[in-house]
PDB file of N, CA and C in Angstrom:
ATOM      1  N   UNK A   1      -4.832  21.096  -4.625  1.00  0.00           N
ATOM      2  CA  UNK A   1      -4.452  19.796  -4.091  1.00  0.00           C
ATOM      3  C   UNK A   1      -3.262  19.864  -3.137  1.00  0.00           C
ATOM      4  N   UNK A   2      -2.477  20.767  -3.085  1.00  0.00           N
ATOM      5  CA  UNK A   2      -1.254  20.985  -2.032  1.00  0.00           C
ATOM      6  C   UNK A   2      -1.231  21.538  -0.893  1.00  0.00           C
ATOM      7  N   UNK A   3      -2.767  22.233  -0.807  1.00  0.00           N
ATOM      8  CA  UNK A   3      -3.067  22.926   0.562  1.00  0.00           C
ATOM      9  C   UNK A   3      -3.553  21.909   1.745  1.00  0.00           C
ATOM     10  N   UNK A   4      -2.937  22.490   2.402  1.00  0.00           N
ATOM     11  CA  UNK A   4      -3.159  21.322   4.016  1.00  0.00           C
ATOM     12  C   UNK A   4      -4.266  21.402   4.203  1.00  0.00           C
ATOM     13  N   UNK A   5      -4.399  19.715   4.818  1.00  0.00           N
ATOM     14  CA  UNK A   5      -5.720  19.640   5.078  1.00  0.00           C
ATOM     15  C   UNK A   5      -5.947  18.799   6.488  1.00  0.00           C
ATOM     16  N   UNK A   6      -7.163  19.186   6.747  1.00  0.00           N
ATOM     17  CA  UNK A   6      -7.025  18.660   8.306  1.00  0.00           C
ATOM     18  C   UNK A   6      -6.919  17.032   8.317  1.00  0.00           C
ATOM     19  N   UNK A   7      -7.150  16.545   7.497  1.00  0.00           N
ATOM     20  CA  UNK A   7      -6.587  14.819   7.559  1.00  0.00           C
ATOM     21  C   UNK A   7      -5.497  14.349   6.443  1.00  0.00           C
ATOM     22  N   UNK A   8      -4.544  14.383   6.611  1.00  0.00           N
ATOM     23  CA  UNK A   8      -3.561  14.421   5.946  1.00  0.00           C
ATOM     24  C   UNK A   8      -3.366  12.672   5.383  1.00  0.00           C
ATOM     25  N   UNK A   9      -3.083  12.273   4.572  1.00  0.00           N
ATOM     26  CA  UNK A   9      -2.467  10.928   4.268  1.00  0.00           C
ATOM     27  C   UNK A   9      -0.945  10.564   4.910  1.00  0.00           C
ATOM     28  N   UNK A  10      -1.325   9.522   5.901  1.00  0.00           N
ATOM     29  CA  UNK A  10       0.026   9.538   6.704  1.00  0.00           C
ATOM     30  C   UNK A  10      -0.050   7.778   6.230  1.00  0.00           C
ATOM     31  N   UNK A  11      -0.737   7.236   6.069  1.00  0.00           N
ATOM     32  CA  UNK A  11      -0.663   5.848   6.248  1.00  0.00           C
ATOM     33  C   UNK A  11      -1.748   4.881   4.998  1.00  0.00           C
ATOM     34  N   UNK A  12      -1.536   3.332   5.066  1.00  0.00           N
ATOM     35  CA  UNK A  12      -2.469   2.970   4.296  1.00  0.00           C
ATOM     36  C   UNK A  12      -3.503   2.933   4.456  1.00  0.00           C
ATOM     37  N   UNK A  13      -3.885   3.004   5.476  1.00  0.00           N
ATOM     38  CA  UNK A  13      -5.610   3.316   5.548  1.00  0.00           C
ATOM     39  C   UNK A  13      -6.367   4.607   5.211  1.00  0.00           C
ATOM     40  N   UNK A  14      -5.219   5.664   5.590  1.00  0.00           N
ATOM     41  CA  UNK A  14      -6.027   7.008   4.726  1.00  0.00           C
ATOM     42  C   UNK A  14      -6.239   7.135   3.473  1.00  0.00           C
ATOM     43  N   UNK A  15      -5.321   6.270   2.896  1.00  0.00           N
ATOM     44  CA  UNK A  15      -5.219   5.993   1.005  1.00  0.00           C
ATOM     45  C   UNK A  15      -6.489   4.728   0.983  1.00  0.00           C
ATOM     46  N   UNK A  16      -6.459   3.846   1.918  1.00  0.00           N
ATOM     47  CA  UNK A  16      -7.969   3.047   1.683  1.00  0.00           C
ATOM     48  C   UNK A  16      -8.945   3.877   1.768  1.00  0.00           C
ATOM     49  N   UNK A  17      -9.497   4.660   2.853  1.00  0.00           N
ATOM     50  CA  UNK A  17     -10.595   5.776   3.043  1.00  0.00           C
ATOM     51  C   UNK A  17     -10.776   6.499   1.644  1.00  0.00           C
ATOM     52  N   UNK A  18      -9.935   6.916   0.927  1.00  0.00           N
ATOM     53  CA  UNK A  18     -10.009   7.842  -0.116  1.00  0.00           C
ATOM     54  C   UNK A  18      -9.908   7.272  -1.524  1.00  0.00           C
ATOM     55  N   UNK A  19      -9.904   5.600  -1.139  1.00  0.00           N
ATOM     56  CA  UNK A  19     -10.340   4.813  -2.548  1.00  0.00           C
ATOM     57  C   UNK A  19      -9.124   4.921  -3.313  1.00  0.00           C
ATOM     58  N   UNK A  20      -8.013   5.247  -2.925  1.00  0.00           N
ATOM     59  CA  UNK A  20      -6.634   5.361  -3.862  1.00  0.00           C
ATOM     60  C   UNK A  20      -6.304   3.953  -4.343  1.00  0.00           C
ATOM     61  N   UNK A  21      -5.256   3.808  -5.301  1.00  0.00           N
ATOM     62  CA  UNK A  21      -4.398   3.103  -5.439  1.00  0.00           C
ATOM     63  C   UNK A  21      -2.912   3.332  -4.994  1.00  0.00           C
ATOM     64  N   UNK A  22      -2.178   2.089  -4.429  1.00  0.00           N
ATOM     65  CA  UNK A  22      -0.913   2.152  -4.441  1.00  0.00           C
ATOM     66  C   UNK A  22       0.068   1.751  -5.154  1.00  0.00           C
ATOM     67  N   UNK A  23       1.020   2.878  -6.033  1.00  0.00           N
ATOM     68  CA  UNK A  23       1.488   2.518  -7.365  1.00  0.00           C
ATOM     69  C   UNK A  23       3.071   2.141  -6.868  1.00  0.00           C
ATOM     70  N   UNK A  24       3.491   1.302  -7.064  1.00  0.00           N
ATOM     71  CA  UNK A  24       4.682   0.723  -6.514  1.00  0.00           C
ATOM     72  C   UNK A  24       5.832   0.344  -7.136  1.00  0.00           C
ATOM     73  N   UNK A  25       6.782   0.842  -7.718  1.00  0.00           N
ATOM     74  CA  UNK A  25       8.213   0.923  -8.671  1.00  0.00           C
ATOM     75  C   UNK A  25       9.447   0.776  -8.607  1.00  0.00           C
ATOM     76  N   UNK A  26      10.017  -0.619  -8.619  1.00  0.00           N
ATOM     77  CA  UNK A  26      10.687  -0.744  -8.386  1.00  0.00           C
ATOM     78  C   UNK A  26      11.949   0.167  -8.751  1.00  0.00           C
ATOM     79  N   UNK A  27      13.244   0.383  -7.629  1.00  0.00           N
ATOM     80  CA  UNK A  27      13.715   1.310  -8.140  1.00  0.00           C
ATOM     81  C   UNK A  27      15.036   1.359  -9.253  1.00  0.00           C
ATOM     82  N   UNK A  28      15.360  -0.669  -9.463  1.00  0.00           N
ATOM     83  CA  UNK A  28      16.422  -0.917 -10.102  1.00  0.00           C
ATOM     84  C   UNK A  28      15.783  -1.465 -11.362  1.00  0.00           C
ATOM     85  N   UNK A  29      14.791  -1.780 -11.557  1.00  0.00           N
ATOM     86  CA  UNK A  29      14.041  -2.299 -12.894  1.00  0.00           C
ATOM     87  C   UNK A  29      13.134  -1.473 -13.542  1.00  0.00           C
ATOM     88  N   UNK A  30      12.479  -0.875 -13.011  1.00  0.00           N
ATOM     89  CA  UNK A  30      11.225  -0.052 -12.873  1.00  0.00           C
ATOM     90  C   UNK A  30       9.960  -0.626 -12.643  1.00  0.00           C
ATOM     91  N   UNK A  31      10.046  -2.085 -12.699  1.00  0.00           N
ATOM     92  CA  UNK A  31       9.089  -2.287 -12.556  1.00  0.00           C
ATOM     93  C   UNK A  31       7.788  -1.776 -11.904  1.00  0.00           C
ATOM     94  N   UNK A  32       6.320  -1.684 -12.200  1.00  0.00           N
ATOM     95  CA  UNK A  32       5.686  -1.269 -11.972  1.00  0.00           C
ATOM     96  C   UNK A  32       4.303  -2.058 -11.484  1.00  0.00           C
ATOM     97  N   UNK A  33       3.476  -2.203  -9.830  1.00  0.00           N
ATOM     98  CA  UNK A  33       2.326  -2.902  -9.619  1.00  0.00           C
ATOM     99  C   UNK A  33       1.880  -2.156  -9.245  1.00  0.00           C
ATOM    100  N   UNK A  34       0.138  -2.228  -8.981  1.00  0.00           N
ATOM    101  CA  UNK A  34      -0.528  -0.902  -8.497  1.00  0.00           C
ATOM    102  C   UNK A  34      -1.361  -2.184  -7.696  1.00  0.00           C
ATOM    103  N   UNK A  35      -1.610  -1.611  -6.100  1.00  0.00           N
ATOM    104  CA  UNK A  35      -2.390  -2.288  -5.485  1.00  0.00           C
ATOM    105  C   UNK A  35      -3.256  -1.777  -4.514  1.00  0.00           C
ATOM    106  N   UNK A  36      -4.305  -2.094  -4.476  1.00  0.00           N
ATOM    107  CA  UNK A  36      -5.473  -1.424  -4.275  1.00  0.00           C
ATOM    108  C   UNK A  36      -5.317  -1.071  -2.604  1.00  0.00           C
ATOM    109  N   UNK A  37      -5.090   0.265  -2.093  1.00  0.00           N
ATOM    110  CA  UNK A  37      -4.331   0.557  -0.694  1.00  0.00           C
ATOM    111  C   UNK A  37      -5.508  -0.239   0.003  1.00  0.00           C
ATOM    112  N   UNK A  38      -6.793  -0.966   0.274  1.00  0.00           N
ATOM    113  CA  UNK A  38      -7.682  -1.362   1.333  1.00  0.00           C
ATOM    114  C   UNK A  38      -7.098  -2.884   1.402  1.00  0.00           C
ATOM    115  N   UNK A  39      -6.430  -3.570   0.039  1.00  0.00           N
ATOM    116  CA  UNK A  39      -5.819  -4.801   0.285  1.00  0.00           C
ATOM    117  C   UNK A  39      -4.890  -4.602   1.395  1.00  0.00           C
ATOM    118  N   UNK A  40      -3.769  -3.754   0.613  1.00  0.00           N
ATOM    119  CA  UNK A  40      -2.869  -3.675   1.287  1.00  0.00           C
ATOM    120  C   UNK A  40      -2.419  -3.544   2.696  1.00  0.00           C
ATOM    121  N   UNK A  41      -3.913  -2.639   2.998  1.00  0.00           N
ATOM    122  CA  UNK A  41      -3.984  -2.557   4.307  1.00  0.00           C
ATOM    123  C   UNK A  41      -3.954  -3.578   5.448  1.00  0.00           C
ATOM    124  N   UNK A  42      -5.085  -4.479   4.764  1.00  0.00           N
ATOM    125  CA  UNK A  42      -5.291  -5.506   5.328  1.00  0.00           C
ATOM    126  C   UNK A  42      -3.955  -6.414   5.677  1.00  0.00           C
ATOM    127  N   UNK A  43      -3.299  -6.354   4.381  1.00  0.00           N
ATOM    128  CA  UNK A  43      -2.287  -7.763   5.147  1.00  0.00           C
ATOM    129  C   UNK A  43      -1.350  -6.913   5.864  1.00  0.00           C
ATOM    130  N   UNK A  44      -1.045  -5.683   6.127  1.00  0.00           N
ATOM    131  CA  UNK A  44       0.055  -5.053   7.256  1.00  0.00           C
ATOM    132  C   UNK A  44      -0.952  -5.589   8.053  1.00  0.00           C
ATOM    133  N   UNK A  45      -2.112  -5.159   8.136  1.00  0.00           N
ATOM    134  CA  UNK A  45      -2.775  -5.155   9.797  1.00  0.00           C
ATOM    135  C   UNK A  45      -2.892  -6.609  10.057  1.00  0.00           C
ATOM    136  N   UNK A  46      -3.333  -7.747   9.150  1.00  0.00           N
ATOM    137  CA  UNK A  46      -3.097  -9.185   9.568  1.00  0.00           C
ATOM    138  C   UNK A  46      -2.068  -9.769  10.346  1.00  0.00           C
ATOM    139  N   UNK A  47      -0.773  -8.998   9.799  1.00  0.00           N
ATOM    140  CA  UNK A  47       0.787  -9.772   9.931  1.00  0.00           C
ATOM    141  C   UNK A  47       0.888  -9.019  10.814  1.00  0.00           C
ATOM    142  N   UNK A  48       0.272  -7.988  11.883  1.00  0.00           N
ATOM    143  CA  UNK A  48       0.520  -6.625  12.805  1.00  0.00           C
ATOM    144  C   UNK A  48       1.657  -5.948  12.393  1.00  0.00           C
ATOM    145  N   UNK A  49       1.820  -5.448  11.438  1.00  0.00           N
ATOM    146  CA  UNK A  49       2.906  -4.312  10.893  1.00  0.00           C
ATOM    147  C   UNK A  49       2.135  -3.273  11.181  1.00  0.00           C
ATOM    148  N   UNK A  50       3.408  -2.339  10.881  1.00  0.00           N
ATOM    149  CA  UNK A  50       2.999  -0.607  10.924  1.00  0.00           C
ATOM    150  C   UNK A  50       3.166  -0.032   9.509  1.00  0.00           C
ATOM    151  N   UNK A  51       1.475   0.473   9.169  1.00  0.00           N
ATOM    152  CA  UNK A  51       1.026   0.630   7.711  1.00  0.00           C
ATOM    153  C   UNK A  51       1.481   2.329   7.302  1.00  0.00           C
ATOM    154  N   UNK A  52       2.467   2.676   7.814  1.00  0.00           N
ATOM    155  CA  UNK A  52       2.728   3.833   7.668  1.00  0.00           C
ATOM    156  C   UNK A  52       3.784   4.118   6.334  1.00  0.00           C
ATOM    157  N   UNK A  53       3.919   5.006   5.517  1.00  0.00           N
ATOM    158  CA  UNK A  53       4.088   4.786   3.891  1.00  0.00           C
ATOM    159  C   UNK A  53       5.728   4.399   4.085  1.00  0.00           C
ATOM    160  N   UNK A  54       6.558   5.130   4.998  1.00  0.00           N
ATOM    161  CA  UNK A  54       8.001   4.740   5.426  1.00  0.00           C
ATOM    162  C   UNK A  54       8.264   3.039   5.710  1.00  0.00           C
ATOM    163  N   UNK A  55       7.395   2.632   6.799  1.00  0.00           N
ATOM    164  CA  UNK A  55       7.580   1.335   6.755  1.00  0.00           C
ATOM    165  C   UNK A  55       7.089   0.258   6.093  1.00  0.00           C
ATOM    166  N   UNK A  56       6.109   0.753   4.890  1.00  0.00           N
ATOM    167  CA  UNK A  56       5.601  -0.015   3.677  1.00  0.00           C
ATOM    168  C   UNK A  56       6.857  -0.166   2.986  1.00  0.00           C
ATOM    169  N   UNK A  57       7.296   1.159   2.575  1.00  0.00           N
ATOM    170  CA  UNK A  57       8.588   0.789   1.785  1.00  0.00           C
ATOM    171  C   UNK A  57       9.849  -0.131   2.024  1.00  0.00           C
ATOM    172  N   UNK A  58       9.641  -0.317   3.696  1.00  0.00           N
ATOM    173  CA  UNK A  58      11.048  -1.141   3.790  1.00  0.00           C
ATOM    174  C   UNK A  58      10.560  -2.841   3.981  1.00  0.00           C
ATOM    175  N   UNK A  59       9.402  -2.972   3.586  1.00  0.00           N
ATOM    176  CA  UNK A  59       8.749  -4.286   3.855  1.00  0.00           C
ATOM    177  C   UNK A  59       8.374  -4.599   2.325  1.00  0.00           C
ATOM    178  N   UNK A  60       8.464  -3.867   1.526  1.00  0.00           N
ATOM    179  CA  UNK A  60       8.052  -4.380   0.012  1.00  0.00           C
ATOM    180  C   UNK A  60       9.630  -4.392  -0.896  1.00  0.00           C
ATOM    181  N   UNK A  61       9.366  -5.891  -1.648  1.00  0.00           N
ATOM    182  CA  UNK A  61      10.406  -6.260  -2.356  1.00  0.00           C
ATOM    183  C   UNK A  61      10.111  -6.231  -3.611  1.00  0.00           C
ATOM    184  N   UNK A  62      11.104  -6.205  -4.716  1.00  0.00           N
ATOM    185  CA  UNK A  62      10.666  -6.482  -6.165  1.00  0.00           C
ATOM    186  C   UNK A  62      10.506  -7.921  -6.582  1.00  0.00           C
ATOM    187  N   UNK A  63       9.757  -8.569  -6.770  1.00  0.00           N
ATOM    188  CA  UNK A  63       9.241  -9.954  -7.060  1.00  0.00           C
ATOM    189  C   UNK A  63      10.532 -10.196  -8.125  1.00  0.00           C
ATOM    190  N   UNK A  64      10.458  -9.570  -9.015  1.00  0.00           N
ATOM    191  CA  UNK A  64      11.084  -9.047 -10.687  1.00  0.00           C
ATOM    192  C   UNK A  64      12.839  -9.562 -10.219  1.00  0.00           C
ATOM    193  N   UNK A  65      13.210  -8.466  -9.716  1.00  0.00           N
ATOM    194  CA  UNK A  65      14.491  -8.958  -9.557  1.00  0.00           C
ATOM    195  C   UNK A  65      14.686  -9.492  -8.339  1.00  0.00           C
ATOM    196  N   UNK A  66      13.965 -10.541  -7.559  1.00  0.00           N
ATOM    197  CA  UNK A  66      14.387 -11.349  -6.552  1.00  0.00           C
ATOM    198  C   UNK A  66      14.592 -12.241  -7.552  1.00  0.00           C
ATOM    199  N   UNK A  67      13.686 -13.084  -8.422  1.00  0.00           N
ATOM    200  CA  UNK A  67      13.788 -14.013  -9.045  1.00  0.00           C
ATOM    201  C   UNK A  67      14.530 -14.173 -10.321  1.00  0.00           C
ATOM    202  N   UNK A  68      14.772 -12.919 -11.206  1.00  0.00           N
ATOM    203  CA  UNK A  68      15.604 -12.906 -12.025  1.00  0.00           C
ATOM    204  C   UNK A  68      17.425 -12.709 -11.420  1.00  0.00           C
ATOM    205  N   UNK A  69      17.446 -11.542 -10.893  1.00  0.00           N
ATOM    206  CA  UNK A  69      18.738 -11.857 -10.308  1.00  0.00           C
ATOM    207  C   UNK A  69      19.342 -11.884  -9.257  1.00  0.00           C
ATOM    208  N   UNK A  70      17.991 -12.566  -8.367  1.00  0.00           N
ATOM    209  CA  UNK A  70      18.355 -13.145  -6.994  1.00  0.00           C
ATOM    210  C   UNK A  70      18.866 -12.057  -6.070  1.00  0.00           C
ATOM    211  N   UNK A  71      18.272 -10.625  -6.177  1.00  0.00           N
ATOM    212  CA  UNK A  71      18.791  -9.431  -5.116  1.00  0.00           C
ATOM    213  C   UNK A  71      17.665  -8.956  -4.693  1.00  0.00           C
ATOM    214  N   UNK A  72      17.490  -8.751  -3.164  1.00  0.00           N
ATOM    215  CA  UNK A  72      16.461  -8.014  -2.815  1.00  0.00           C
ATOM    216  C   UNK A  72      16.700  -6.387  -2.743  1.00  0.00           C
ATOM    217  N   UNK A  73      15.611  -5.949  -3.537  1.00  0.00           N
ATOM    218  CA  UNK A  73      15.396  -4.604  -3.920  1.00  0.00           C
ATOM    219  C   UNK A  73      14.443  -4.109  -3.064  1.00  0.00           C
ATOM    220  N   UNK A  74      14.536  -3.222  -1.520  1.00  0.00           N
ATOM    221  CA  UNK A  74      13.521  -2.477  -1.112  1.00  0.00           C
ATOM    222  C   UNK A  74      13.958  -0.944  -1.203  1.00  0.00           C
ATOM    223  N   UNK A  75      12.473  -0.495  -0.460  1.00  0.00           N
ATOM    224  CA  UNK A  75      13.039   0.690  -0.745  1.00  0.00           C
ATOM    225  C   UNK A  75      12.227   0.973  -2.211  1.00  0.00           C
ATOM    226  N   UNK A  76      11.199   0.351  -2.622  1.00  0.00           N
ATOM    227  CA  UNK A  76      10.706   1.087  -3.890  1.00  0.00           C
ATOM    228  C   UNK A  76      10.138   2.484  -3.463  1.00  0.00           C
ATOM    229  N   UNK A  77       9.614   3.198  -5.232  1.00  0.00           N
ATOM    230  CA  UNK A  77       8.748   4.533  -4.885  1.00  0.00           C
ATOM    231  C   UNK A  77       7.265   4.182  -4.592  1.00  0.00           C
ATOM    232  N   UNK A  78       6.778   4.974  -3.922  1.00  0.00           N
ATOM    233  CA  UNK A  78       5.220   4.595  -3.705  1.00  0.00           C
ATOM    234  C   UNK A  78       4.615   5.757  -4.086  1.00  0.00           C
ATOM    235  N   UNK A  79       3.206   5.803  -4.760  1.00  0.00           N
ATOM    236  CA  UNK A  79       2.968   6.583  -5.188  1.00  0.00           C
ATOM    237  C   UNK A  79       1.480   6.400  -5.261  1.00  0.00           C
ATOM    238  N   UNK A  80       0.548   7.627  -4.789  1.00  0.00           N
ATOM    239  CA  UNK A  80      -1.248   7.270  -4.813  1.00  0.00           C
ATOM    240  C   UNK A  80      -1.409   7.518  -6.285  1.00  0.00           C
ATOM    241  N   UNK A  81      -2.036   6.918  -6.596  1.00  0.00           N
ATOM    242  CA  UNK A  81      -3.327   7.062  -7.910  1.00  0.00           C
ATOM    243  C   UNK A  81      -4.751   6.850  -7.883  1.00  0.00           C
ATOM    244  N   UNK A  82      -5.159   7.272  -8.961  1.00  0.00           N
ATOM    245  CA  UNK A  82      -6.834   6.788  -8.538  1.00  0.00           C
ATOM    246  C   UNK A  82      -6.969   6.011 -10.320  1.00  0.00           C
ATOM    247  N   UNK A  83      -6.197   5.502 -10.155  1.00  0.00           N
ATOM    248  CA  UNK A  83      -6.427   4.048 -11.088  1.00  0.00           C
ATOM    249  C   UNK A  83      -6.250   2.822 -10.705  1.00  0.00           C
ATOM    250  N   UNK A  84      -6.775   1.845 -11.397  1.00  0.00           N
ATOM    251  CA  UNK A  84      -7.257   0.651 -10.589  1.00  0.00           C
ATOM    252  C   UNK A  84      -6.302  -0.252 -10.892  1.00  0.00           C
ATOM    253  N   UNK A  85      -6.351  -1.351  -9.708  1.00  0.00           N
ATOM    254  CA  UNK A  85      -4.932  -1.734  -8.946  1.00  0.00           C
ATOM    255  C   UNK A  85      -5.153  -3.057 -10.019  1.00  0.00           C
ATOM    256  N   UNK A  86      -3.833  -3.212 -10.345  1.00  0.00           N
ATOM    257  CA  UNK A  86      -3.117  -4.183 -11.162  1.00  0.00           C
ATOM    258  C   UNK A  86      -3.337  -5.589 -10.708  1.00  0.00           C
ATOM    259  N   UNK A  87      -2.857  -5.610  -9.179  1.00  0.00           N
ATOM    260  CA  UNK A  87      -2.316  -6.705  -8.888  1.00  0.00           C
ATOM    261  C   UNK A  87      -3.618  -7.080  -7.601  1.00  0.00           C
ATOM    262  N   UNK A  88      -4.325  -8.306  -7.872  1.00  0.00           N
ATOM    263  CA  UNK A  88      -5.429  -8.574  -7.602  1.00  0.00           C
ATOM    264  C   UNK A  88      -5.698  -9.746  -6.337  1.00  0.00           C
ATOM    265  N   UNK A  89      -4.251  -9.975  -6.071  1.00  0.00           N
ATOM    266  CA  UNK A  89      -4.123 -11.507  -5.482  1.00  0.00           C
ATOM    267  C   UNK A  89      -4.403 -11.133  -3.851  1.00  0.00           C
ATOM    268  N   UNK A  90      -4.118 -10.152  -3.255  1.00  0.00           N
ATOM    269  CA  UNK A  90      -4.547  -9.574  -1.950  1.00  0.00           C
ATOM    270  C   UNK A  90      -5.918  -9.505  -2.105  1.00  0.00           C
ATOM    271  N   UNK A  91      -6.198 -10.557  -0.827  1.00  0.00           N
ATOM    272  CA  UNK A  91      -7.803 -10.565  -0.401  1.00  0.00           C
ATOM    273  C   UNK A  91      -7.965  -8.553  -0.009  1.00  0.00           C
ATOM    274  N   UNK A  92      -9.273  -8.912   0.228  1.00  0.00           N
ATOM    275  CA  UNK A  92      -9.872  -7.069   0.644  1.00  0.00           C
ATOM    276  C   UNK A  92     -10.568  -7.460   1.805  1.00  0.00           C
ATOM    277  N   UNK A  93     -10.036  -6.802   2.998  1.00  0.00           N
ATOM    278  CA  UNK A  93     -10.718  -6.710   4.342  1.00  0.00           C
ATOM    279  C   UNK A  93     -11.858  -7.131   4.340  1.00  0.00           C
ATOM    280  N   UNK A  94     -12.577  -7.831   5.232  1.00  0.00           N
ATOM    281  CA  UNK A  94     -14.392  -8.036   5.074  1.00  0.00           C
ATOM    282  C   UNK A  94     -14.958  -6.883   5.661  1.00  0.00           C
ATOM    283  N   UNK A  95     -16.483  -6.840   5.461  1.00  0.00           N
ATOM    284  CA  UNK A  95     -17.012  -5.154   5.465  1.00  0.00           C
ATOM    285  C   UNK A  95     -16.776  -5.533   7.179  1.00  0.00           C
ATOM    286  N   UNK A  96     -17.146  -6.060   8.158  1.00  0.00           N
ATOM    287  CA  UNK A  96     -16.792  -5.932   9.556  1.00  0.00           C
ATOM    288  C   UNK A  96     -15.779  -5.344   9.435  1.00  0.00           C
ATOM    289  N   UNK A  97     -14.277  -6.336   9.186  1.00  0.00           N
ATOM    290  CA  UNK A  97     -13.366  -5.608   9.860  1.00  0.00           C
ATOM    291  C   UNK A  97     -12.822  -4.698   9.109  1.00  0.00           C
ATOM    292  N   UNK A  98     -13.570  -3.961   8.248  1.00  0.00           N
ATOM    293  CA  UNK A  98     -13.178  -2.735   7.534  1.00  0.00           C
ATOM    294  C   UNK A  98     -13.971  -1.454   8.561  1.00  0.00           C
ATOM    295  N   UNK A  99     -15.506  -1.920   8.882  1.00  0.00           N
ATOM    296  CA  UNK A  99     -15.932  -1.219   9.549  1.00  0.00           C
ATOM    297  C   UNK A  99     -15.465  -1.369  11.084  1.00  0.00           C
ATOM    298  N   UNK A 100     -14.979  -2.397  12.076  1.00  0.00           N
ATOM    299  CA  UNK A 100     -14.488  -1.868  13.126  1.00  0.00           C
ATOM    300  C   UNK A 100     -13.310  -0.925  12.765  1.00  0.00           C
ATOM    301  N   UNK A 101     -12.447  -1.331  12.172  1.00  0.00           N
ATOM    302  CA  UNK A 101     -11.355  -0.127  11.746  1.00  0.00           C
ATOM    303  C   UNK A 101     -11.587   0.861  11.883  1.00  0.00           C
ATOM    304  N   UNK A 102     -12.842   1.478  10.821  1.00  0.00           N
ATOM    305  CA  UNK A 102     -13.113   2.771  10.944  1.00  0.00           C
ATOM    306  C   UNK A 102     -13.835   3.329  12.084  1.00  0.00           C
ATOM    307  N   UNK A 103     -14.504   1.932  12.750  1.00  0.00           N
ATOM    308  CA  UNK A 103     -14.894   2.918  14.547  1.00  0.00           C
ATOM    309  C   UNK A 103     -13.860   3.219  15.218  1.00  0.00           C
ATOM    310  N   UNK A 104     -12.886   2.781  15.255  1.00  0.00           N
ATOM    311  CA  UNK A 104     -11.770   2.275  16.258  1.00  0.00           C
ATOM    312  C   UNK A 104     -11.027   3.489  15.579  1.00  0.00           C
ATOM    313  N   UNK A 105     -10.836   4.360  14.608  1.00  0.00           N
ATOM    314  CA  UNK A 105     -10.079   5.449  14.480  1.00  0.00           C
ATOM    315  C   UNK A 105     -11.025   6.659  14.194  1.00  0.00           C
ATOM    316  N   UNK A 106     -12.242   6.667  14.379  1.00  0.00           N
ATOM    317  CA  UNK A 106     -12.953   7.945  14.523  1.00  0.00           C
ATOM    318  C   UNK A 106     -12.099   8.998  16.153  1.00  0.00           C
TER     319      UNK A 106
END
């Protein structure tokens, strides 16, 4: 699993392609959500962000302690899994614009 490979995971769509989950931890609570990387994808690419795993991290907050003690926490760990995503409330791309995606980066 550590040997290079010619398509490397640089972003959320290579973790959508490969059916991952994105496991997400906060780093002052621990809290923990796992969300399914093809959601996720979708709402960077809706809102036109850059889905790349560096600037995921500085765009995701802890729900947990915004509301308990009112501090925004970015900067969580991100982490692939292939267990199924927790947090369900992110629509999932429609098969079109899942499939132009994938013409548009062949």
């Amino acid at each position: 699993p550590d040997l290079p490979t010619a398509y490397p995971l640089r972003d959320l769509f290579d973790a959508a392609v490969r059916h991952k989950s994105v496991k997400v931890t906060c780093r002052q609570c621990r809290h923990v959500t796992l969300f399914s990387a093809s959601a996720l994808w979708y709402l960077f690419h809706r809102n036109g962000w850059q889905d790349r795993f560096a600037d995921v991290q500085k765009r995701c907050i802890c729900l947990i302690c915004l509301h308990r003690r009112g501090t925004k926490v970015r900067f969580p760990e991100l982490e692939l899994v292939d267990e199924a995503p927790t947090e369900t409330r992110l629509p999932e791309p429609s098969e079109i614009e899942w499939k132009r995606e994938l013409r548009r980066r062949r």
